[in-house]
N, C-alpha and C. Protein backbone atom coordinates (compact mmCIF):
# COMPACT_ATOMS: atom_id res chain seq x y z
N UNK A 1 -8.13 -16.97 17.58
CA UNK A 1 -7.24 -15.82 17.64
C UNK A 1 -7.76 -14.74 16.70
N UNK A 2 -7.62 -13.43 17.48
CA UNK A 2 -8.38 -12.70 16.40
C UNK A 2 -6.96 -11.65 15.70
N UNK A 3 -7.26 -11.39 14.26
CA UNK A 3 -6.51 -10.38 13.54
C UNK A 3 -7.02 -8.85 13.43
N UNK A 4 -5.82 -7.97 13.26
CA UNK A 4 -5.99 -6.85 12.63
C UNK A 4 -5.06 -6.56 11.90
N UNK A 5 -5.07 -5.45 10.97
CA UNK A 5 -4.23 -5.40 10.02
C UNK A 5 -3.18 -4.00 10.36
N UNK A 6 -2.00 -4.38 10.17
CA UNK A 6 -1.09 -3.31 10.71
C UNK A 6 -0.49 -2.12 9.87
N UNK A 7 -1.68 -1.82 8.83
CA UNK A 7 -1.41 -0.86 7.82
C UNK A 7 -2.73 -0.59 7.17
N UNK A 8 -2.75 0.46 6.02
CA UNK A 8 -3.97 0.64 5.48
C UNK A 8 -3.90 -0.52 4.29
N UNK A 9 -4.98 -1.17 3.44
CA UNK A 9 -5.02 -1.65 2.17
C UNK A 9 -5.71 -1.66 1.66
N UNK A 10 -5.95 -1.42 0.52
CA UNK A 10 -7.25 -1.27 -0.24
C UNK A 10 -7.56 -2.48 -1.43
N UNK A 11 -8.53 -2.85 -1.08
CA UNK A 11 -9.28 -4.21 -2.03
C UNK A 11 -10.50 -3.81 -2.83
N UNK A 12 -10.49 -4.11 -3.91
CA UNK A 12 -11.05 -3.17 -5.11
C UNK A 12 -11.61 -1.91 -4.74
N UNK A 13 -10.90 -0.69 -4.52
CA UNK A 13 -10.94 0.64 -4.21
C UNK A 13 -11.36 0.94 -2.45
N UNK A 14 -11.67 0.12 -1.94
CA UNK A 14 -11.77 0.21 -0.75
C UNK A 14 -10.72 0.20 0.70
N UNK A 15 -10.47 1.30 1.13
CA UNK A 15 -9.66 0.99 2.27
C UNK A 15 -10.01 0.47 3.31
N UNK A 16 -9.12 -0.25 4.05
CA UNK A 16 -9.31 -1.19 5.29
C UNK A 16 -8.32 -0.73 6.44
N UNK A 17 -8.74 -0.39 7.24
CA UNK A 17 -7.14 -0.12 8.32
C UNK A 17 -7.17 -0.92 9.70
N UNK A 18 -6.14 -0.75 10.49
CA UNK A 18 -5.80 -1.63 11.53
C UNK A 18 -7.12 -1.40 12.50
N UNK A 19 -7.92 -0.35 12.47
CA UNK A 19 -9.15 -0.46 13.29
C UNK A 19 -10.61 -1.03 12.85
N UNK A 20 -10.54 -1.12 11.50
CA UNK A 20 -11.50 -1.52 10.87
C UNK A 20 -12.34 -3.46 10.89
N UNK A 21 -13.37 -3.81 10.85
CA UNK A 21 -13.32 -4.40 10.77
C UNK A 21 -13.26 -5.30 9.29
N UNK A 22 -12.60 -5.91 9.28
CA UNK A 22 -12.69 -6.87 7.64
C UNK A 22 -13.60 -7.76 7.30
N UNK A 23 -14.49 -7.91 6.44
CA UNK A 23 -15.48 -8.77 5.82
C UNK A 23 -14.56 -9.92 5.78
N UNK A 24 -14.79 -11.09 6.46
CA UNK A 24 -14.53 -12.49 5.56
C UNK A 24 -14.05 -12.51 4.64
N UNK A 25 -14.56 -11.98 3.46
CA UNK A 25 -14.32 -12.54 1.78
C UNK A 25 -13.38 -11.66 1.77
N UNK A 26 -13.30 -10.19 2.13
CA UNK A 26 -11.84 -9.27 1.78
C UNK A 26 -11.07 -9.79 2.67
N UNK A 27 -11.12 -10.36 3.80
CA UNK A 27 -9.56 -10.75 4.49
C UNK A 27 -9.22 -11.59 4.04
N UNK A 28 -9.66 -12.53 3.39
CA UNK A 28 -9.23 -13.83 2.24
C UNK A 28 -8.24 -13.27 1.26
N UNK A 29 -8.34 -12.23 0.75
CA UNK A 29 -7.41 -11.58 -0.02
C UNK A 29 -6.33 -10.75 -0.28
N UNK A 30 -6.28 -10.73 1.29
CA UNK A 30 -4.83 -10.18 2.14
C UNK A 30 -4.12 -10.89 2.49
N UNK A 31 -3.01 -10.76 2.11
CA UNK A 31 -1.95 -11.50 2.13
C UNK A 31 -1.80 -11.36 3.75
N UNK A 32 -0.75 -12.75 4.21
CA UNK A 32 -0.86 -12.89 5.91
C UNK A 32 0.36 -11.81 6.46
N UNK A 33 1.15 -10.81 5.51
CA UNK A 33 1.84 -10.41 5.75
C UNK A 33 1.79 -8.96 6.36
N UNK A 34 0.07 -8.65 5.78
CA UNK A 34 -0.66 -7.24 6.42
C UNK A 34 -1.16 -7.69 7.78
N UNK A 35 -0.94 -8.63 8.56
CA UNK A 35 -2.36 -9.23 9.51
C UNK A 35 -1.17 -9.31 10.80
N UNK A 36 -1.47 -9.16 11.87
CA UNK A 36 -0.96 -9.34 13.18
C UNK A 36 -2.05 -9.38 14.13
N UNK A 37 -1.60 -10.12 15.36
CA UNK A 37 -2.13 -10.61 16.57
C UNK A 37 -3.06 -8.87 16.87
N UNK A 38 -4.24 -9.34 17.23
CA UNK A 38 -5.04 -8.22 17.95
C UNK A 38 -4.56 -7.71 18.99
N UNK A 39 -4.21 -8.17 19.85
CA UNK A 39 -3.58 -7.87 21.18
C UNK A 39 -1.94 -7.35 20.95
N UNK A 40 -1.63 -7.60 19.61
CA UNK A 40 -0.30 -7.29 19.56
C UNK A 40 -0.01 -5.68 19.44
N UNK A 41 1.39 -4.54 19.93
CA UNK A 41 1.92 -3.37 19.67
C UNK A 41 2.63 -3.31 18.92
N UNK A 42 2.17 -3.88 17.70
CA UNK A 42 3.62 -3.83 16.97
C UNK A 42 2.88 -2.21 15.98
N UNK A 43 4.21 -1.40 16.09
CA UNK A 43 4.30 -0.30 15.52
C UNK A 43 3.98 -0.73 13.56
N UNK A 44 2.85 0.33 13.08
CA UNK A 44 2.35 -0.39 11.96
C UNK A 44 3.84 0.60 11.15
N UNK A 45 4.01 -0.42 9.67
CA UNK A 45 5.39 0.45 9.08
C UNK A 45 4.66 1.35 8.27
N UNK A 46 5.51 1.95 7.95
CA UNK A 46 5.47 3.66 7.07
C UNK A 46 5.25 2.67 5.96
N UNK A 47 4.79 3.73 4.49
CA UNK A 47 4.80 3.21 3.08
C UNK A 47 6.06 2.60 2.75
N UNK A 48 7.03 3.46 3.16
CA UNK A 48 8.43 2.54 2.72
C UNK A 48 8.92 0.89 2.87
N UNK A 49 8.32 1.12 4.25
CA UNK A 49 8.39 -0.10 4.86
C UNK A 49 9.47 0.11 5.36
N UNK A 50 10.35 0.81 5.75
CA UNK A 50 11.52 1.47 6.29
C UNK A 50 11.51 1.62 7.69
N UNK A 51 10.17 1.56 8.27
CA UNK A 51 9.87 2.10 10.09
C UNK A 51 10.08 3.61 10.40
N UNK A 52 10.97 4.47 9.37
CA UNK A 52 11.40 5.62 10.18
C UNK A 52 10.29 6.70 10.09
N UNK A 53 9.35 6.55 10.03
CA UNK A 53 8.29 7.41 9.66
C UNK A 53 8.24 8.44 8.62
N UNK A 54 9.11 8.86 7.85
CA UNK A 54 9.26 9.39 6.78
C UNK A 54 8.28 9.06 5.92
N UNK A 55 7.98 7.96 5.32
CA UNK A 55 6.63 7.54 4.09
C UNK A 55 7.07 8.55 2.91
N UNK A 56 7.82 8.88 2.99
CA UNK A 56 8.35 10.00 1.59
C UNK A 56 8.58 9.39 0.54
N UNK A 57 9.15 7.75 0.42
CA UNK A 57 9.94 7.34 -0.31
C UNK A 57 9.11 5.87 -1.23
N UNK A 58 8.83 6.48 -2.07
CA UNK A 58 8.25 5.58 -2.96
C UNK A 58 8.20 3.84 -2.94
N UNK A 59 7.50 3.47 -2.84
CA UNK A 59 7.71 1.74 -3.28
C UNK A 59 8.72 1.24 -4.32
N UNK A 60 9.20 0.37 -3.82
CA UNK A 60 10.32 -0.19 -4.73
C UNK A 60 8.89 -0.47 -6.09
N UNK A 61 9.53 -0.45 -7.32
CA UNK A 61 8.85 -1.27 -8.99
C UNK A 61 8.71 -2.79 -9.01
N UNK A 62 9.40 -3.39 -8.34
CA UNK A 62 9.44 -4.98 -7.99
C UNK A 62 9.40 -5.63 -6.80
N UNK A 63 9.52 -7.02 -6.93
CA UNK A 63 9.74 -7.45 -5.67
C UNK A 63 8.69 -7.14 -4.13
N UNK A 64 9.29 -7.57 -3.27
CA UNK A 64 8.52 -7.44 -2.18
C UNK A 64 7.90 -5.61 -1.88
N UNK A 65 6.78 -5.37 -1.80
CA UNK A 65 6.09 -4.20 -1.04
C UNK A 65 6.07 -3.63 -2.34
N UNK A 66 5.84 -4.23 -3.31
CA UNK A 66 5.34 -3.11 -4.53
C UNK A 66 4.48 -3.57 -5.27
N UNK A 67 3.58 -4.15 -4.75
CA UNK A 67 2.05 -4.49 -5.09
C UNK A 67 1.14 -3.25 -5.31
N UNK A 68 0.25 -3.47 -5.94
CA UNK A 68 -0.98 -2.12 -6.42
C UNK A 68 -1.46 -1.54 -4.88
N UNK A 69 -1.68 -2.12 -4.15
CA UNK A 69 -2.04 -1.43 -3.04
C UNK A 69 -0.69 -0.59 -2.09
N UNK A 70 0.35 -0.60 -1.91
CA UNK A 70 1.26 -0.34 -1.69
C UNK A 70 1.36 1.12 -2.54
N UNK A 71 1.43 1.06 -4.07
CA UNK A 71 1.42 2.33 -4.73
C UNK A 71 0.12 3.04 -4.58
N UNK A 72 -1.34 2.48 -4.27
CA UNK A 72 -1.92 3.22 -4.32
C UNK A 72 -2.24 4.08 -3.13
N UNK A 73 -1.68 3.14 -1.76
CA UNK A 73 -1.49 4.12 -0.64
C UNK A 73 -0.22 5.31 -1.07
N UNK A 74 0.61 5.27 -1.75
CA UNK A 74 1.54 6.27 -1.58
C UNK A 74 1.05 7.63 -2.52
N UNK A 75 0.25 7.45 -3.77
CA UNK A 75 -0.47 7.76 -4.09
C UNK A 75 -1.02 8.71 -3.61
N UNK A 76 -2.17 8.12 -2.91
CA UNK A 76 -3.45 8.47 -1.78
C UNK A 76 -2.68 9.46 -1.06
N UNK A 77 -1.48 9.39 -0.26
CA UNK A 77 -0.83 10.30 0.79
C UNK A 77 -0.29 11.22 -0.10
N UNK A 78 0.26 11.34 -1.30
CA UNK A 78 0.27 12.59 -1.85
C UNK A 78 -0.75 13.20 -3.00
N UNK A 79 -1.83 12.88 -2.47
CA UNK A 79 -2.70 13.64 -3.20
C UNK A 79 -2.65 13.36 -4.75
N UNK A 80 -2.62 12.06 -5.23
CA UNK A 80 -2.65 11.66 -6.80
C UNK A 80 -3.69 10.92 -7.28
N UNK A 81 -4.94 12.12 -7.81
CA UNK A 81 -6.17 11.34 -7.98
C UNK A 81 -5.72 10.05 -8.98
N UNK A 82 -6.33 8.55 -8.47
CA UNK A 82 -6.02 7.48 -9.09
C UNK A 82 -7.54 6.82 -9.76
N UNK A 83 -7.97 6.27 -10.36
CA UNK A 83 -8.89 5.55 -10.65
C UNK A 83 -9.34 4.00 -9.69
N UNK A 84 -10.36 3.87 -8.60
CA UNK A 84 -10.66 2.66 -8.27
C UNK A 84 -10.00 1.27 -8.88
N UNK A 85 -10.03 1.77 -9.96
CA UNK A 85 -9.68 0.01 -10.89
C UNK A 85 -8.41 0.21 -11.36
N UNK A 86 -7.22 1.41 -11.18
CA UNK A 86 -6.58 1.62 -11.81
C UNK A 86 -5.41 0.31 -11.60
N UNK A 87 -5.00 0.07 -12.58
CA UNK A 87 -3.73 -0.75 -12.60
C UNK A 87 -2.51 -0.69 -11.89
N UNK A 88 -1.70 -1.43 -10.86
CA UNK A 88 -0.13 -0.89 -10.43
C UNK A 88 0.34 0.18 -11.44
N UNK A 89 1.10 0.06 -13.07
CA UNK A 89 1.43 0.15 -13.83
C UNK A 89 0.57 2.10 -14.26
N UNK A 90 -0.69 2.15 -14.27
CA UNK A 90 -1.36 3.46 -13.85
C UNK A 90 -0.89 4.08 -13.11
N UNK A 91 -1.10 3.72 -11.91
CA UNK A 91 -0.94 4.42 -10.56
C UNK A 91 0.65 4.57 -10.47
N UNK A 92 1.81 4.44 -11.03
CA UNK A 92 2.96 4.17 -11.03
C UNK A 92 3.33 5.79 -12.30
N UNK A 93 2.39 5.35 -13.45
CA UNK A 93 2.36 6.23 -14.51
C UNK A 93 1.98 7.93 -13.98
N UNK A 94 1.12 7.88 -13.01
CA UNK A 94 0.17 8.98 -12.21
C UNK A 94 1.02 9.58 -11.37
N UNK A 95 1.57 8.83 -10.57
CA UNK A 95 3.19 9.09 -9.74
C UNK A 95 4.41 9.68 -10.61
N UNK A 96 4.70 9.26 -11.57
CA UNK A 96 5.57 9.97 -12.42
C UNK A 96 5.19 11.37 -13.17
N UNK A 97 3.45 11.35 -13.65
CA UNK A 97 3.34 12.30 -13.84
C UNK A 97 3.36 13.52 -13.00
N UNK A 98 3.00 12.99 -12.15
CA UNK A 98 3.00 13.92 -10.71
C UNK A 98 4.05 14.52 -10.33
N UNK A 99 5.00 13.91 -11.15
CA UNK A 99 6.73 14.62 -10.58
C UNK A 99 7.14 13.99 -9.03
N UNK A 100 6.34 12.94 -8.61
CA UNK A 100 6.44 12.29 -7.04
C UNK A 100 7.99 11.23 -7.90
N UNK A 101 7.86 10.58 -8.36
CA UNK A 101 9.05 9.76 -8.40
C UNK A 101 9.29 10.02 -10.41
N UNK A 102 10.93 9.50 -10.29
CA UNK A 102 11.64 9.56 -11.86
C UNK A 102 10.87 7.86 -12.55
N UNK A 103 10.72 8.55 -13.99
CA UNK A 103 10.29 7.78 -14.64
C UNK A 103 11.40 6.59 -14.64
N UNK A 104 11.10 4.99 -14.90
CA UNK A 104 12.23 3.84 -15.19
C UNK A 104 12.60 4.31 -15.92
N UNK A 105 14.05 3.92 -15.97
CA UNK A 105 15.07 4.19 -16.87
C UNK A 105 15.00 2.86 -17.87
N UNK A 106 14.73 2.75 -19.40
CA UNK A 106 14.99 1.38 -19.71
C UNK A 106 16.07 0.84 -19.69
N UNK A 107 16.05 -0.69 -19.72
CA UNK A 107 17.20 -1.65 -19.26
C UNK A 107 17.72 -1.69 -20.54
N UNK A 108 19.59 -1.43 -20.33
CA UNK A 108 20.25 -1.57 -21.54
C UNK A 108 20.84 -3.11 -22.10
């Protein structure tokens, strides 16, 4: 059965998208949650992960869909030069500076 990936992701600075083909050793490092049936239509999701095509709306800070690649696509779509190696935690910092999303509030 063959895969493609139903979004963009990037593995040490490199993007990969649903037309691309993937090296072996980088699809090893994608989680099975980017990967769907070749033959399949499934509509790829926005950054939000929301479906509505908007992509406006930042990655959640935790939890599911807020992995470094996740911020660094949202990033990437608004124009926030990031560093190849940069850290979630960077690229999160780069976004705030950017005025794209409010800094965390600390926990009281």
């Amino acid at each position: 059965m063959s895969r493609r990936l139903i979004a963009y992701v990037h593995v040490d600075g490199v993007p990969y998208g649903p037309d691309d083909e993937v090296p072996p050793r980088v699809a090893k490092r994608i989680g099975d949650h980017a990967w769907t049936d070749a033959d399949s239509t499934v509509e790829a999701p926005t950054p939000t992960g929301e479906g509505d095509g908007s992509g406006d709306e930042a990655p959640p800070r935790s939890g599911r869909g807020s992995g470094v690649e996740a911020w660094r696509a949202y990033a990437e779509q608004h124009d926030v030069e990031v560093a190849a190696e940069a850290s979630r935690e960077e690229i999160i910092a780069a976004c705030e500076a950017a005025e794209l999303v409010e800094p965390e509030q600390p926990k009281e």
